[in-house]
Each structure stands twice: as C-alpha cells, then as structure tokens.
N, C-alpha and C. Protein backbone atom coordinates (compact mmCIF):
# COMPACT_ATOMS: atom_id res chain seq x y z
N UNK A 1 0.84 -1.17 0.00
CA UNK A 1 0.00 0.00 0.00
C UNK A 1 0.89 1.24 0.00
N UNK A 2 0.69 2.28 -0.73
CA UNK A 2 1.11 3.23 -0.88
C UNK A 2 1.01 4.49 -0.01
N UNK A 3 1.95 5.29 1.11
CA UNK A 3 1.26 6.15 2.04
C UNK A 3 1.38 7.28 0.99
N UNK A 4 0.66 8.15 1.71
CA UNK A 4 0.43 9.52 0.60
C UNK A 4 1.76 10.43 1.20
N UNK A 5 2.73 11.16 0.11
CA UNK A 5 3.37 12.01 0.44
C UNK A 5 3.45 13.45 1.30
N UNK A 6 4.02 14.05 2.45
CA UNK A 6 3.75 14.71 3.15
C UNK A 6 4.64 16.17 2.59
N UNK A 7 4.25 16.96 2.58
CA UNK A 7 5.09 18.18 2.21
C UNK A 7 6.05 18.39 3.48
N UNK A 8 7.18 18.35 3.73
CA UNK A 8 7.73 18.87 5.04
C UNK A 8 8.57 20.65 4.60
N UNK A 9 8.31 20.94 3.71
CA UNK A 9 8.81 22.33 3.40
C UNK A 9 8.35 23.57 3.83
N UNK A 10 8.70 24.56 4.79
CA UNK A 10 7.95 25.52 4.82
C UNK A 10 7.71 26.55 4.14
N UNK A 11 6.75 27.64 3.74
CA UNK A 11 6.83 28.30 2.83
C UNK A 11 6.89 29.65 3.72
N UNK A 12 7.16 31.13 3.39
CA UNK A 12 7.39 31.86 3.96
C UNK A 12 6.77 32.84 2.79
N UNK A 13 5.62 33.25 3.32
CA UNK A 13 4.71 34.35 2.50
C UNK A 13 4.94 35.86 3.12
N UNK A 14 4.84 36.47 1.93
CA UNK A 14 5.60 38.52 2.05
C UNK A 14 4.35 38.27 2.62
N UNK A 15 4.62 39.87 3.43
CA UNK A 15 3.46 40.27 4.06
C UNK A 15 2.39 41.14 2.63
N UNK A 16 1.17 41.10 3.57
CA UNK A 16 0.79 41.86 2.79
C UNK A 16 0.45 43.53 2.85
N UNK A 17 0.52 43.87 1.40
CA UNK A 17 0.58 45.38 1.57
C UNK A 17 -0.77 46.01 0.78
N UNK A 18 -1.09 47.02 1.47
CA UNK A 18 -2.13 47.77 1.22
C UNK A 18 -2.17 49.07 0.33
N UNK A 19 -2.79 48.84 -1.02
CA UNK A 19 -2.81 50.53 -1.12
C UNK A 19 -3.77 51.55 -0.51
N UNK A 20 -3.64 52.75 -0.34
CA UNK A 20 -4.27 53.47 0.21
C UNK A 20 -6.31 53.37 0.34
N UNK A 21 -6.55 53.07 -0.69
CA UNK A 21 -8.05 52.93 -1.21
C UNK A 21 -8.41 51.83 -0.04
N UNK A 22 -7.58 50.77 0.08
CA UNK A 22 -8.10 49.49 1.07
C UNK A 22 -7.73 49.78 2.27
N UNK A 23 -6.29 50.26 2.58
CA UNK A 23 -6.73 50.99 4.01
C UNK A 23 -7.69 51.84 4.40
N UNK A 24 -8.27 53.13 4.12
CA UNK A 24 -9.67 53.85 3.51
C UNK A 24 -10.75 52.61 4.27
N UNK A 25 -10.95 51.66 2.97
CA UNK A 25 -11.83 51.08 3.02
C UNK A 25 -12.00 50.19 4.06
N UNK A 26 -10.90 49.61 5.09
CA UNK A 26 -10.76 48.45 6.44
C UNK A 26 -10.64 49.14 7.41
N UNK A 27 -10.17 50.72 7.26
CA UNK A 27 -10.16 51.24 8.49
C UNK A 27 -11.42 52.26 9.10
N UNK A 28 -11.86 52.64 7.42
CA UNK A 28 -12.96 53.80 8.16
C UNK A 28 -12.06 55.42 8.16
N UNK A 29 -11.17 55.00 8.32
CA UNK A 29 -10.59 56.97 7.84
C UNK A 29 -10.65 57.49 6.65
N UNK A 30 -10.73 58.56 6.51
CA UNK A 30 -10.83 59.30 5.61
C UNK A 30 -8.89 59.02 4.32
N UNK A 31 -9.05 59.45 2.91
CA UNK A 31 -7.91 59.24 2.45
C UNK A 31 -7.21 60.10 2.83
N UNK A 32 -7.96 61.62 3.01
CA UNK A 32 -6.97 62.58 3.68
C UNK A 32 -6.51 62.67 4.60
N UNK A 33 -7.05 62.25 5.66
CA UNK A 33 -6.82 61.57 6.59
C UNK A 33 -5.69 60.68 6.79
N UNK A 34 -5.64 59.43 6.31
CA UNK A 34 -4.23 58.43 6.00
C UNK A 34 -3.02 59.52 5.49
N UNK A 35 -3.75 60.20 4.33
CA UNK A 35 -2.33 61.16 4.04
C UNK A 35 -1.40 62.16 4.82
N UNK A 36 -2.42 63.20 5.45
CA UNK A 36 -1.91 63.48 6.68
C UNK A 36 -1.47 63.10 8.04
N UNK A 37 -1.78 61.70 8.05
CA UNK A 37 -0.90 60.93 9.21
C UNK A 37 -0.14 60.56 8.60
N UNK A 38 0.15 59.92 7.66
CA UNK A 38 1.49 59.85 6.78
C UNK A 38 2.67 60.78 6.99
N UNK A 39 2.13 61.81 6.46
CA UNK A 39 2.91 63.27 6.71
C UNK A 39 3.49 63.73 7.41
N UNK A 40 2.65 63.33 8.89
CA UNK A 40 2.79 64.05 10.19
C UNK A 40 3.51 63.00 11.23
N UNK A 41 4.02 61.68 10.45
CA UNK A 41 5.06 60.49 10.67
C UNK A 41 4.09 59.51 11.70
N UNK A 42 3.00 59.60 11.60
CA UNK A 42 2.12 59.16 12.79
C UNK A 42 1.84 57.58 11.95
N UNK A 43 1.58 57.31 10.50
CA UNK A 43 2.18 56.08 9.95
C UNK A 43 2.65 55.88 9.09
N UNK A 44 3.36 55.17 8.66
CA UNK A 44 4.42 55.01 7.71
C UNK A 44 4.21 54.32 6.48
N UNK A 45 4.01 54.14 5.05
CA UNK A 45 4.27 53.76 4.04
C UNK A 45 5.42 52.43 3.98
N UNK A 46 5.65 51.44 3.61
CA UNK A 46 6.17 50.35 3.92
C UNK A 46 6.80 50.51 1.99
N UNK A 47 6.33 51.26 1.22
CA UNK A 47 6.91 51.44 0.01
C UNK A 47 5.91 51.85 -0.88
N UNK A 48 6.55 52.72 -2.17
CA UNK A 48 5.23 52.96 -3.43
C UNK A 48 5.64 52.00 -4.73
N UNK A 49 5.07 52.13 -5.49
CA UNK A 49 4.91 51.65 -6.43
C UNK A 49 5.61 52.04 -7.38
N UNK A 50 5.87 51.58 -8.35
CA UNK A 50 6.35 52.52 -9.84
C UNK A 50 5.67 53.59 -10.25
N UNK A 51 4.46 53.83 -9.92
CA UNK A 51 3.95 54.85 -10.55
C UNK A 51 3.42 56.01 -9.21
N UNK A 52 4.15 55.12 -7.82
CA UNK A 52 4.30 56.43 -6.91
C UNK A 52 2.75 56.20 -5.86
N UNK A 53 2.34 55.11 -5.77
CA UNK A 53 1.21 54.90 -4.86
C UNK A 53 2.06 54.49 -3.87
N UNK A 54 1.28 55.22 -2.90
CA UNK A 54 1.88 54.37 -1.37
C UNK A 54 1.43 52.79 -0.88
N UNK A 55 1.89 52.48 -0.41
CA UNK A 55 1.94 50.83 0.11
C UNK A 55 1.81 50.92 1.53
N UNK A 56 0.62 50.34 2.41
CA UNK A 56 1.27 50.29 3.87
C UNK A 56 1.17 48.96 4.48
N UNK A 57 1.60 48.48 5.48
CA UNK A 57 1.79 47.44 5.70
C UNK A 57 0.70 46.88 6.63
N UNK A 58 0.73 45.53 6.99
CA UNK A 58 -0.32 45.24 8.00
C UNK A 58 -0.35 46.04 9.01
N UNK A 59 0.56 46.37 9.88
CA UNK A 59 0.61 47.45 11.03
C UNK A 59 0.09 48.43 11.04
N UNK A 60 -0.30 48.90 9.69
CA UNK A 60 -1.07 50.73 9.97
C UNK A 60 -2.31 50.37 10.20
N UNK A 61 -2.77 49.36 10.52
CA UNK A 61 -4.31 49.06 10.94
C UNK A 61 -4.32 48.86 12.58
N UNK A 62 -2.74 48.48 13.02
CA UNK A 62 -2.96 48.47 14.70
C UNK A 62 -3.01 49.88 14.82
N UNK A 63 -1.63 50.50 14.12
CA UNK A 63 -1.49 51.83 14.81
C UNK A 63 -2.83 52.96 14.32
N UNK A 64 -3.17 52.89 13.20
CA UNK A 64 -4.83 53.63 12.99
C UNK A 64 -5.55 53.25 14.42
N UNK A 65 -5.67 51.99 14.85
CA UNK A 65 -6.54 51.74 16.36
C UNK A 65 -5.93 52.38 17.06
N UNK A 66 -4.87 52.40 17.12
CA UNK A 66 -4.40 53.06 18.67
C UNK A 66 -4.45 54.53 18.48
N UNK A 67 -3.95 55.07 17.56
CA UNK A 67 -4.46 56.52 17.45
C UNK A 67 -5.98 56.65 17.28
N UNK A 68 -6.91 56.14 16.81
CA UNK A 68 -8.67 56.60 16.97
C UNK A 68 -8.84 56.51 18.84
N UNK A 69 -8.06 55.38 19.54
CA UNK A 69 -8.63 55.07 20.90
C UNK A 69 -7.64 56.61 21.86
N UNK A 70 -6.46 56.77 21.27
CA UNK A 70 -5.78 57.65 22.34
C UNK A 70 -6.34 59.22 21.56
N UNK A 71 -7.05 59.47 20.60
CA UNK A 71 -7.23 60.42 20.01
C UNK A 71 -8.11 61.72 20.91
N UNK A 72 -8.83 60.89 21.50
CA UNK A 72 -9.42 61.64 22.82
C UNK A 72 -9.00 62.33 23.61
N UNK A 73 -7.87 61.76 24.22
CA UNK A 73 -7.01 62.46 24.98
C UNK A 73 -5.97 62.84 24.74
N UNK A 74 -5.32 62.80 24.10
CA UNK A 74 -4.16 63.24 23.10
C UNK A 74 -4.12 63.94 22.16
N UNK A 75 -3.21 64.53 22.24
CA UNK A 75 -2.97 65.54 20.76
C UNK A 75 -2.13 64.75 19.41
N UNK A 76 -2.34 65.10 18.57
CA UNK A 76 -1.67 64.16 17.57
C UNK A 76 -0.04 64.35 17.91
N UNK A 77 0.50 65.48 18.42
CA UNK A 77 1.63 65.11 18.33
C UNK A 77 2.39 64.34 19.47
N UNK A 78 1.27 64.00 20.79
CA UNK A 78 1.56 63.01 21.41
C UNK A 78 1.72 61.72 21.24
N UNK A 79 0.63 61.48 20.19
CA UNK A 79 0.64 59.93 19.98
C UNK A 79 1.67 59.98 19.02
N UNK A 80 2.06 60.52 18.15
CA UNK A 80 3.42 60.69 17.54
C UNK A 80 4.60 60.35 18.21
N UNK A 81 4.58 61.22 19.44
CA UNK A 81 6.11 60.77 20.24
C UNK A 81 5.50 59.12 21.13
N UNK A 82 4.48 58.71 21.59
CA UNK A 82 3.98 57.03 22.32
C UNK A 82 4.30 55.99 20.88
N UNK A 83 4.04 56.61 19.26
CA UNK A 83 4.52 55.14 18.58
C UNK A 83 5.68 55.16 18.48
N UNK A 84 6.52 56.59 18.59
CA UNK A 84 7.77 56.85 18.32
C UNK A 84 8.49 56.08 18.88
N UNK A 85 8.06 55.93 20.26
CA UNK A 85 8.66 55.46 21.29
C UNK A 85 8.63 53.84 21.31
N UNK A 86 7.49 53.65 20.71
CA UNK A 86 7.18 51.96 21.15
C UNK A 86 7.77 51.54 19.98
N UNK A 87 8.00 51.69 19.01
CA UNK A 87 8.88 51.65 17.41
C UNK A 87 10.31 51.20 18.22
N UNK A 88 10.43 52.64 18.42
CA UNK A 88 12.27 52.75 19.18
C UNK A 88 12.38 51.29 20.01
N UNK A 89 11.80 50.89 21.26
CA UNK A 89 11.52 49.87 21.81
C UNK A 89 11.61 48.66 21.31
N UNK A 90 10.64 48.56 20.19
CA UNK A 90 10.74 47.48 19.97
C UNK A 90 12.09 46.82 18.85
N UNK A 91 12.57 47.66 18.33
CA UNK A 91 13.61 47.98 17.81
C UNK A 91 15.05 47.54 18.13
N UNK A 92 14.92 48.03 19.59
CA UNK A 92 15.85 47.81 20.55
C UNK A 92 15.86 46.49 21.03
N UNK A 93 14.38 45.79 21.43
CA UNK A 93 14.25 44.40 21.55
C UNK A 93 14.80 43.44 20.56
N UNK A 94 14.52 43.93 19.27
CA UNK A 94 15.14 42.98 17.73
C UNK A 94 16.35 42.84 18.27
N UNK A 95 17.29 44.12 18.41
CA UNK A 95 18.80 43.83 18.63
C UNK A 95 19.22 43.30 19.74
N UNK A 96 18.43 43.07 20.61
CA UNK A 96 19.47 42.60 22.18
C UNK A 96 19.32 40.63 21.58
C-alpha cells in the first residue's frame, strides 16, 4: 500500500501590503486623513509603487486603532512621540 506524500517544506509568505483605497476602506478613515498621518510620521508607508502609490503594511491598521482610541485624549503630536517610542523599543528588543 502506498502512504500519501507529506510536504515537510515551509513556505514563507511577504506580508501583505495595502494601497491606500483598502486601508480607507478596512479602516474607516478618511484618504486625507491616512495622508496626513502619513505626513505628520504618525504612519508610515512600507513602500510605493512605480507609478508612486503608497503601500502600507499590516501594522497601519494596529497603529490607525491606537491613534482613533488615544485620540481623545491626546494631541496628535503626542501619539506621535507614544509610537515613536514603542517603534524605538521594539527595535531595541530585535537587537538585544
């Protein structure tokens, strides 16, 4: 009897990236909105395209949450310096 072959290879899939229209559309912000947090370094573009569209990565959907929830009490350029910081952090964790 013949056993059936098992794949033991792992595969390692890119993340995925978003253009602006689908962030828009999963997060509920406005495009001007995304653009001016862009701008104002609050999130980051992960890369554009050839023809110059921005790309963002899975993460601008945590950090969009955490800025709508701290938006209340915070000024934008606070939550600016709290991802700044948790970026830096975690950053620092990669290297030790």
């Amino acid at each position: 009897m013949n056993s059936p072959v098992v794949a033991t290879c792992a595969f390692t899939l890119p993340p995925k990236l978003y253009r602006i229209g689908e962030v828009v559309r999963y997060s509920g912000f406005s495009r001007q909105t995304i653009h001016n947090y862009t701008t104002m370094g609050l999130i980051r573009e992960e890369e554009r395209t050839d023809g110059g569209h921005r790309m963002y990565g899975e993460g601008v959907f945590r950090q969009l949450a955490v800025i709508k929830t701290l938006k209340d009490s915070k000024t934008l350029g606070e939550i600016r310096e709290l991802l700044e910081s948790e970026t830096a952090a975690a950053r620092q964790m990669e290297n030790s």
